[in-house]
Protein backbone atom coordinates (compact mmCIF):
# COMPACT_ATOMS: atom_id res chain seq x y z
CA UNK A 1 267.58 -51.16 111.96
CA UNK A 2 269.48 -54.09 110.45
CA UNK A 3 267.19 -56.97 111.89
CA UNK A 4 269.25 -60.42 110.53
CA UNK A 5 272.10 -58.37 112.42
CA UNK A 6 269.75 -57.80 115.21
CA UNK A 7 268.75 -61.89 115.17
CA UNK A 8 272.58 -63.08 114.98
CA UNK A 9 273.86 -60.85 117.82
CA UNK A 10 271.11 -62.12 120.27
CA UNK A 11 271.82 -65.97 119.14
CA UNK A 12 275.60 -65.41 119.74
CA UNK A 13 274.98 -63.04 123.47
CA UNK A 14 272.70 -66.77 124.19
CA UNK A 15 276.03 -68.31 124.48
CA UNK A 16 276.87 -66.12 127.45
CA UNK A 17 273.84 -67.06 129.72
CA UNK A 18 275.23 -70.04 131.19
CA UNK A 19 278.13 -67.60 132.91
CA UNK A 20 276.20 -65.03 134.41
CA UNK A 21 273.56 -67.45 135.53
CA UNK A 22 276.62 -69.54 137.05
CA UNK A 23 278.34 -66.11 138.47
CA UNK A 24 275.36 -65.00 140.06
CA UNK A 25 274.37 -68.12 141.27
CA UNK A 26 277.60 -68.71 143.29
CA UNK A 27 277.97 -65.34 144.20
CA UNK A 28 274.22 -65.14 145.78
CA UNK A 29 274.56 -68.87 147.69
CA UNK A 30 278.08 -67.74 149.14
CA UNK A 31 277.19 -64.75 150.12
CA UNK A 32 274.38 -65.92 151.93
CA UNK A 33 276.45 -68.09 153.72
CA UNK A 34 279.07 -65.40 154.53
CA UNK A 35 275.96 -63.43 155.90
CA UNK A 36 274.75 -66.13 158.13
CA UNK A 37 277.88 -65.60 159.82
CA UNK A 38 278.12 -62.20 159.89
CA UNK A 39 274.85 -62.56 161.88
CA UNK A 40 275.99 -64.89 163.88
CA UNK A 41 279.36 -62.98 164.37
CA UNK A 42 277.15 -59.61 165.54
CA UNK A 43 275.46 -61.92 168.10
CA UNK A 44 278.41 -63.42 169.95
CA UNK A 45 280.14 -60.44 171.91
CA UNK A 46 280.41 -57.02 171.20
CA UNK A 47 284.19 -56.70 169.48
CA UNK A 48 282.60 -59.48 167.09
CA UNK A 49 279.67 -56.91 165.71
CA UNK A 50 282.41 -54.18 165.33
CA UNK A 51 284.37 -56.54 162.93
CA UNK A 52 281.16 -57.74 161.25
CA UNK A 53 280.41 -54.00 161.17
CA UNK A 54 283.63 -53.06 159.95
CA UNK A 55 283.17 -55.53 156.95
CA UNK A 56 279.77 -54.88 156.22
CA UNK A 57 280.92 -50.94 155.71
CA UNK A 58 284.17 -51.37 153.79
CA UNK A 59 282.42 -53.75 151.36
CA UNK A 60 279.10 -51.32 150.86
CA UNK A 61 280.94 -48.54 151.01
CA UNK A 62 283.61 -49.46 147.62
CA UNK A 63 282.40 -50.28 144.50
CA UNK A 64 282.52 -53.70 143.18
CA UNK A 65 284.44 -52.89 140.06
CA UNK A 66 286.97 -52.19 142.77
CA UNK A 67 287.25 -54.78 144.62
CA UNK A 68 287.13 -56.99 141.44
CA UNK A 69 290.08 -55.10 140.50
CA UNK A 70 291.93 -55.09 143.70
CA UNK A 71 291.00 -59.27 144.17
CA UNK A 72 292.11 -60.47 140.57
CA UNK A 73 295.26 -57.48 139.49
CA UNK A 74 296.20 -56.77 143.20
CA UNK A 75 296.36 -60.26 145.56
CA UNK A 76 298.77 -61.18 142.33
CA UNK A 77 301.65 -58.52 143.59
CA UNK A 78 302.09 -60.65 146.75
CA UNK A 79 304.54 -63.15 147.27
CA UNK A 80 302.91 -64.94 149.66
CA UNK A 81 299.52 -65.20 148.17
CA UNK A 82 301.41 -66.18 145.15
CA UNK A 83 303.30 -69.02 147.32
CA UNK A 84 299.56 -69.91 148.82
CA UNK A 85 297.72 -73.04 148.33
CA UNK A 86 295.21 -70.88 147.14
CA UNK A 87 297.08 -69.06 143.95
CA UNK A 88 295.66 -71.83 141.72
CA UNK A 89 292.50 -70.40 142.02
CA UNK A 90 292.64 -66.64 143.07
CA UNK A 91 295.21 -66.38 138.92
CA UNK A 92 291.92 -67.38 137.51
CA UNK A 93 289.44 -64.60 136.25
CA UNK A 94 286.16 -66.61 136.99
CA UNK A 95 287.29 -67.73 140.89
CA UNK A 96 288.37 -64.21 141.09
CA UNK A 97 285.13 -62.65 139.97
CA UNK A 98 283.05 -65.16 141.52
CA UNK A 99 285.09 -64.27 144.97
CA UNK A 100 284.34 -60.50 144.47
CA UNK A 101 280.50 -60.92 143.78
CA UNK A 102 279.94 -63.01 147.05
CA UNK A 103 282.04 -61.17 149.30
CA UNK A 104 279.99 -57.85 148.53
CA UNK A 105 276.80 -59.49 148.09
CA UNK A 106 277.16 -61.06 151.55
CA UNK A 107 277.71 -57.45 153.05
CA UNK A 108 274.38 -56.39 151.62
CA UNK A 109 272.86 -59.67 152.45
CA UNK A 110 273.54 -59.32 156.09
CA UNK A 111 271.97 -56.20 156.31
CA UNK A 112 268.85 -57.58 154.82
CA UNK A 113 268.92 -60.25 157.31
CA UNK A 114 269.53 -57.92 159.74
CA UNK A 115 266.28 -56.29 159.14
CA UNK A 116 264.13 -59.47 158.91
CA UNK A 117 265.67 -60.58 162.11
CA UNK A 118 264.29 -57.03 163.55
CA UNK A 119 260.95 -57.65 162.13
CA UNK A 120 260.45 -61.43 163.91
CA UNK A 121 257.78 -60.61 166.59
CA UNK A 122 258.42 -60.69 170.18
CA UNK A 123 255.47 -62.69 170.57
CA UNK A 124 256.70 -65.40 168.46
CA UNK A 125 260.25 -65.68 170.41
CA UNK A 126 258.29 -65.70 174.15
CA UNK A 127 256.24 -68.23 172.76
CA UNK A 128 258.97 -70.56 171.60
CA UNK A 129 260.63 -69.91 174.95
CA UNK A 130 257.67 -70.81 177.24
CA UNK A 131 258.11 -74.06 174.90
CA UNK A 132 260.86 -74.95 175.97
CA UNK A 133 263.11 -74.54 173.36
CA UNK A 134 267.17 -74.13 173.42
CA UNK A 135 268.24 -70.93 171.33
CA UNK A 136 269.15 -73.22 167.94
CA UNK A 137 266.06 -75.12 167.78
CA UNK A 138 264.00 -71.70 168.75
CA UNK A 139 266.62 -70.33 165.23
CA UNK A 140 265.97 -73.33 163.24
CA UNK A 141 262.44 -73.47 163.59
CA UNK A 142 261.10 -69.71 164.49
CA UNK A 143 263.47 -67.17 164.33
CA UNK A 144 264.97 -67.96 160.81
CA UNK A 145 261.86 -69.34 158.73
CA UNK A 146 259.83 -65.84 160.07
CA UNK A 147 262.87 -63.26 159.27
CA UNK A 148 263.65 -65.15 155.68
CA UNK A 149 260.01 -64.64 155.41
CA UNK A 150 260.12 -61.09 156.01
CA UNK A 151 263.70 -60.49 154.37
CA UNK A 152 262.57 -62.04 150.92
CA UNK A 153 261.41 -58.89 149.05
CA UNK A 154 264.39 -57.22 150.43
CA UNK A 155 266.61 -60.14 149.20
CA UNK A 156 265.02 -60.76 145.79
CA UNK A 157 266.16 -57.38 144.92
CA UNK A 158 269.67 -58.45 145.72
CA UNK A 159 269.86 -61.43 143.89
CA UNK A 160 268.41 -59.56 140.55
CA UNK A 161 270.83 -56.53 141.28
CA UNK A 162 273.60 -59.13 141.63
CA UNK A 163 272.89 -60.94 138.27
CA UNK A 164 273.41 -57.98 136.68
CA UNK A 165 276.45 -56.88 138.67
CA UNK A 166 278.00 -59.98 136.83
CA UNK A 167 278.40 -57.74 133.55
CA UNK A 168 281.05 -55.88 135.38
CA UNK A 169 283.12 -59.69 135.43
CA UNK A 170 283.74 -59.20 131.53
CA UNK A 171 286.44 -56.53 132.59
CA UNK A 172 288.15 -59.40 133.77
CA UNK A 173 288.16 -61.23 130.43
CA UNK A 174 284.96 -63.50 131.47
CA UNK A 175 282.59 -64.14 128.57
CA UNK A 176 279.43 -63.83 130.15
CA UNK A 177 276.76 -62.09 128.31
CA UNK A 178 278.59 -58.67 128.42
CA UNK A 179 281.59 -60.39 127.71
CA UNK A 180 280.54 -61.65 124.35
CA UNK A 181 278.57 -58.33 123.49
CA UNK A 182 282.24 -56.88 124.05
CA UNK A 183 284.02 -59.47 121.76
CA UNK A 184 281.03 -59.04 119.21
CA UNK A 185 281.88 -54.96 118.97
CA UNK A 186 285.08 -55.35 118.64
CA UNK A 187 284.32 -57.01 115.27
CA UNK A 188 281.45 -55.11 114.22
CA UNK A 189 282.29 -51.94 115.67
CA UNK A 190 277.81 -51.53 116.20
CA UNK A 191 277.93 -51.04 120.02
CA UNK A 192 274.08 -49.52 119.65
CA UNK A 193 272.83 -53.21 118.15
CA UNK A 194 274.68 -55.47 120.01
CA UNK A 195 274.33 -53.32 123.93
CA UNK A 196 270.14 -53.36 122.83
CA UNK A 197 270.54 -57.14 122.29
CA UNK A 198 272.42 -57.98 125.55
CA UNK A 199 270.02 -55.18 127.45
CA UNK A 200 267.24 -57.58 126.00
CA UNK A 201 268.42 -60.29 127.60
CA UNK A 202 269.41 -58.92 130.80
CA UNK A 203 265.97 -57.69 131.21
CA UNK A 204 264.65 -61.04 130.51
CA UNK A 205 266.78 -62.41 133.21
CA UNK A 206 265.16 -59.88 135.87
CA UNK A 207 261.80 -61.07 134.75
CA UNK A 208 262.06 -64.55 135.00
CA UNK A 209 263.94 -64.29 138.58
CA UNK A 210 261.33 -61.53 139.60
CA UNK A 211 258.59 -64.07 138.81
CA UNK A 212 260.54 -66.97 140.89
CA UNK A 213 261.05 -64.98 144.17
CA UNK A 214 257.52 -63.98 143.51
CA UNK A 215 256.60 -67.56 143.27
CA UNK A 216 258.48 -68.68 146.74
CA UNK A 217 257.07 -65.30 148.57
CA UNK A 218 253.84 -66.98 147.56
CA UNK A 219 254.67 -70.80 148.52
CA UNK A 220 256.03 -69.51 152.10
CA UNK A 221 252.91 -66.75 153.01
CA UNK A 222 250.22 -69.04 151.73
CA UNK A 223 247.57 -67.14 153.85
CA UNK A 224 248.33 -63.82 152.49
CA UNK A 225 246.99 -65.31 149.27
CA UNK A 226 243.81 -66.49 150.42
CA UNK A 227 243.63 -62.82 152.47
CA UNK A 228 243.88 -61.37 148.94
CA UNK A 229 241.45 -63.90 147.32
């Protein structure tokens, strides 16, 4: 194992952190946006849960490397996207990426949501009723906090399985982390080194994010800690 080799590729891969970090940033605070609505959407009437439906499927049911490929080569091929106020940004690789990531990570989001809304308790809703609270104060204040609470877990996972979704953005000629392990092999031609390097750092990524959502689950339940103490 050529270690100096080993040392160089990791210090050059560094330079890609900044890009995925900003990728899945954007792509996990958009989507959650997206599936706030979504939500909301499902709630109103009945046609608006079969479109939310309808998104939510096409979106988990296609890969992303798809859709990243359909959003960045394919809106291109239209004349009036090209005409569009937004062409400026859908030409470049990093809107287009960063468009792909949040649309499918608010599909899985919703879902997630979806579930923690299931979990609120009954009791909790009567309660805020009997209150007197309108149905937005009774969301701001009960419904939301308690099913982010019990969506977390759930969501952590996404965010981590999202930051490393962002490799898939170097197709697209972004030099994130996998971008620049790309650009380094074509130089070297030593995939093994330089994919063990970037897997290194990926993995270091999941950690430190693992250890912040574990951090907030802990701020937000405070009582489950002193249960376990």
């Amino acid at each position: 194992m050529d270690f100096p080799f080993l040392l160089d590729t990791f210090l050059k891969l560094l330079a890609g952190i900044p890009l995925t970090l900003q990728l899945a940033a954007g792509s996990v605070a958009g989507g959650a946006v997206l599936a706030l609505l979504l939500v909301a959407l499902r709630q109103t009437s009945r046609p608006g849960a079969w479109i939310a439906d309808f998104y939510i499927f096409v979106f988990r049911g296609t890969p992303l490397l798809v859709q990243l490929f359909m959003i960045y080569y394919g809106l291109g091929q239209f004349a009036t996207v090209r005409e569009s106020v937004f062409w400026p940004f859908l030409r470049e690789p990093y809107f287009c990426a960063l468009l792909a990531l949040m649309l499918c990570d608010a599909a899985y989001a919703a879902e997630i949501l979806r579930g923690g809304l299931k979990a609120v308790p009954q009791g909790a809703i009567e309660a805020a009723r009997v209150a007197g609270m309108g149905r937005l104060t009774m969301a701001r204040r009960i419904v939301l906090p308690l099913a982010i609470r019990q969506a977390l877990p759930a969501y952590g996972n996404e965010i981590i399985s999202m930051t490393r979704s962002t490799a898939l953005c170097s197709t697209i000629t972004l030099m994130e982390v996998t971008g620049v392990a790309r650009a380094i092999i074509a130089d070297t031609f030593r995939p093994f080194e330089v994919f063990l390097c970037a897997a290194v750092i990926y993995l270091g990524l999941t950690f430190i994010i693992s250890r912040l959502i574990w951090a907030f689950e802990r701020w937000l339940t405070p009582y489950r800690v002193k249960e376990a103490a």
